[in-house]
C-alpha atoms as a PDB file:
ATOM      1  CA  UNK A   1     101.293 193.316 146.641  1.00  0.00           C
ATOM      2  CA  UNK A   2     102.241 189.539 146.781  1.00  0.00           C
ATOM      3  CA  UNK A   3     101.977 189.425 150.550  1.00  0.00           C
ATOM      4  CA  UNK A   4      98.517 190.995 150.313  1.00  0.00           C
ATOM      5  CA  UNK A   5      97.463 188.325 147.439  1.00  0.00           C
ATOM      6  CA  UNK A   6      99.118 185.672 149.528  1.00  0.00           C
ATOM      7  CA  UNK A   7      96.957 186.539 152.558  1.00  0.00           C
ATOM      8  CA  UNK A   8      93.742 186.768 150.568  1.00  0.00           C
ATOM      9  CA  UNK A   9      94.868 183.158 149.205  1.00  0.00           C
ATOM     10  CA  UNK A  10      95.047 182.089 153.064  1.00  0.00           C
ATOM     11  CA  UNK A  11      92.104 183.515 154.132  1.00  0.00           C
ATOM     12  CA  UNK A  12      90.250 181.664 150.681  1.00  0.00           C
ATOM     13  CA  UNK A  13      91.652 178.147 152.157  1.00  0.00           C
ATOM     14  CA  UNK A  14      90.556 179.248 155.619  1.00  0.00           C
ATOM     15  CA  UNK A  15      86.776 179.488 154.162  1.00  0.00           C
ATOM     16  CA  UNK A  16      87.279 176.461 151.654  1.00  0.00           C
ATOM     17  CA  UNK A  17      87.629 174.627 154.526  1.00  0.00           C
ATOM     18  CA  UNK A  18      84.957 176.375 156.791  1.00  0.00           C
ATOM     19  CA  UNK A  19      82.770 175.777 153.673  1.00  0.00           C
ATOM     20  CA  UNK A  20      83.427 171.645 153.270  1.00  0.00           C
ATOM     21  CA  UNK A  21      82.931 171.499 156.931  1.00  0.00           C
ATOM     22  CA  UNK A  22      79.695 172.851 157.155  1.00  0.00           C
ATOM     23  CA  UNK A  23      78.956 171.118 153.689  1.00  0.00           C
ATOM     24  CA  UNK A  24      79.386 167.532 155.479  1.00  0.00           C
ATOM     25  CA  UNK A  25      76.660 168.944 158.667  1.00  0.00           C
ATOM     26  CA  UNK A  26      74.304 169.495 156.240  1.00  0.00           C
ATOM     27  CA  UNK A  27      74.588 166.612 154.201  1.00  0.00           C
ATOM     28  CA  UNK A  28      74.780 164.697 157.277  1.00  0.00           C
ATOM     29  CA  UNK A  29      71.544 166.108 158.492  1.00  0.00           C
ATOM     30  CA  UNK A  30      69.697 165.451 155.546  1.00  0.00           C
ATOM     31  CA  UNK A  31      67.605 162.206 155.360  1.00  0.00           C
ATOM     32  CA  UNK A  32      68.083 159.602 152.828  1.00  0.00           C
ATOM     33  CA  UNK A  33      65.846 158.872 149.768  1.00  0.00           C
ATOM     34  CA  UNK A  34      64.767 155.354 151.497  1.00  0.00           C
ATOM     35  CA  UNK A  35      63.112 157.839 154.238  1.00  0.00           C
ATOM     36  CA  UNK A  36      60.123 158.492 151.720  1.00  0.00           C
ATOM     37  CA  UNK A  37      59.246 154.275 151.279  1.00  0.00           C
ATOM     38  CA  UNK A  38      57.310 154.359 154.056  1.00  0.00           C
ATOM     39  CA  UNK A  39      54.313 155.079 152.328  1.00  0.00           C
ATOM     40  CA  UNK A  40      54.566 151.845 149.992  1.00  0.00           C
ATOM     41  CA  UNK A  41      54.212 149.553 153.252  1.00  0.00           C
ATOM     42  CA  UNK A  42      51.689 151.646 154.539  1.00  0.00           C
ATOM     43  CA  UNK A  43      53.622 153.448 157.342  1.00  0.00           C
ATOM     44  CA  UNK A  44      52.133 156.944 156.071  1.00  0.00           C
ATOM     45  CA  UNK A  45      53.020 159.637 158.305  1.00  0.00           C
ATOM     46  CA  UNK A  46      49.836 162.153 158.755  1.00  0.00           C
ATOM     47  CA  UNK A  47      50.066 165.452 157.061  1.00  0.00           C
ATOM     48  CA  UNK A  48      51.302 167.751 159.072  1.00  0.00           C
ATOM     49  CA  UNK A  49      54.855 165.470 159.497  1.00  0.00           C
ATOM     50  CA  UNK A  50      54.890 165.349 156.058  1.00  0.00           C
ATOM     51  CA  UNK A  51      54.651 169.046 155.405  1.00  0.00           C
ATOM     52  CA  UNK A  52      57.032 169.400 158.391  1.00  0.00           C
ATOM     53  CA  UNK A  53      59.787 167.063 157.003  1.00  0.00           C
ATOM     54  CA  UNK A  54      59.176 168.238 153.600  1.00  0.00           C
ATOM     55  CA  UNK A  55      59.665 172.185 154.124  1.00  0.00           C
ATOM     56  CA  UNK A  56      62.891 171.069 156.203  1.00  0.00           C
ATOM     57  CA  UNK A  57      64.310 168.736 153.827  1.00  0.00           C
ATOM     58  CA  UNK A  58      63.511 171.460 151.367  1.00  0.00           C
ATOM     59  CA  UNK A  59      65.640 173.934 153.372  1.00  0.00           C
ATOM     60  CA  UNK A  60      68.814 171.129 153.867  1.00  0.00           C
ATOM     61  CA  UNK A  61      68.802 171.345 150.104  1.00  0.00           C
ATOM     62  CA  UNK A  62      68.612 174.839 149.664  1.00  0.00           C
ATOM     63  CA  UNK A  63      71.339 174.725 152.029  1.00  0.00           C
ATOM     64  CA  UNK A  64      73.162 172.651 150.607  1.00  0.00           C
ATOM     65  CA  UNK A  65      73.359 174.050 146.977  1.00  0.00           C
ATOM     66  CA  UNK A  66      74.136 178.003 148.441  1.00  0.00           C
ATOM     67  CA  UNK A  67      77.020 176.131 150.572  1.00  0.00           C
ATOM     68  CA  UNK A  68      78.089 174.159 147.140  1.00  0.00           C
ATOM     69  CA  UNK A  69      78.034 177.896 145.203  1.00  0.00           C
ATOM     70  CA  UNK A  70      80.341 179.265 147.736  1.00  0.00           C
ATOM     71  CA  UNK A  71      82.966 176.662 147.723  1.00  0.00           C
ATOM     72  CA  UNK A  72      82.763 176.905 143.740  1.00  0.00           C
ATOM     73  CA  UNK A  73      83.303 181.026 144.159  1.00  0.00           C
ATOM     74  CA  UNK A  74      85.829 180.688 146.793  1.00  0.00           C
ATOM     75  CA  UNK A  75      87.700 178.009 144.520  1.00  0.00           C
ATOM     76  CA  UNK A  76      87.816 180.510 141.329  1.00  0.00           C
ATOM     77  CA  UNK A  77      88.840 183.230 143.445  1.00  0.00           C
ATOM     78  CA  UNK A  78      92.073 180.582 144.584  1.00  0.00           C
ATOM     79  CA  UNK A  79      92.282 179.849 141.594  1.00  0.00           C
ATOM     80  CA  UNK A  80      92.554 183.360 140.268  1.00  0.00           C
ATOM     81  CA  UNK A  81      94.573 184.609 143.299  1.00  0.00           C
ATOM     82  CA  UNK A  82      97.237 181.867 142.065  1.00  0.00           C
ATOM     83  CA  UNK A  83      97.495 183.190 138.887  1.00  0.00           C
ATOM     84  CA  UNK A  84      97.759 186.757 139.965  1.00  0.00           C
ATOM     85  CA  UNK A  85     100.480 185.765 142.327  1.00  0.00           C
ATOM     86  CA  UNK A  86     102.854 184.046 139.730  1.00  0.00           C
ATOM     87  CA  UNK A  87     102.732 187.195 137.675  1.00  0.00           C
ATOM     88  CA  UNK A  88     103.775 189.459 140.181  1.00  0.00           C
ATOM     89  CA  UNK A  89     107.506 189.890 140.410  1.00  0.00           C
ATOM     90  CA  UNK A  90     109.034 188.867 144.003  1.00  0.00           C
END
């Protein structure tokens, strides 16, 4: 039982670190806030690039928070794992 708990504990760092990778992509893909000021010096951008940029910058954030879930899951389940592991007897 402990080597099977330790394995599931290697395989949760394996994804916590799959997870934080892909995490800094998608963070790095997203656009700043400053992208939106070009409307205030009158560099509008015509309607269908702001629907475009809009519905992807939509999807880098949905992204980002169902990444940001699993690396909060995957840390309770280390975290639980740990626990389990202490209790067992060697």
């Amino acid at each position: 039982m402990y080597e099977l708990i330790q394995g599931f504990q290697i395989a949760m760092m394996i994804l916590m670190g799959i997870f934080s990778i892909t995490m800094i992509i998608v963070v790095a893909l997203q656009e700043g806030s400053n992208a939106n000021l070009g409307a205030i010096t009158g560099a509008a951008e015509s309607f269908f690039g702001k629907n475009k940029a809009k519905s992807l910058e939509s999807k880098f954030k949905r992204w980002t928070m169902i990444i940001a879930i699993c690396i909060l899951v995957s840390s309770i389940a280390f975290f639980v794992l740990s626990i389990l592991k202490e209790q067992i007897p060697t």
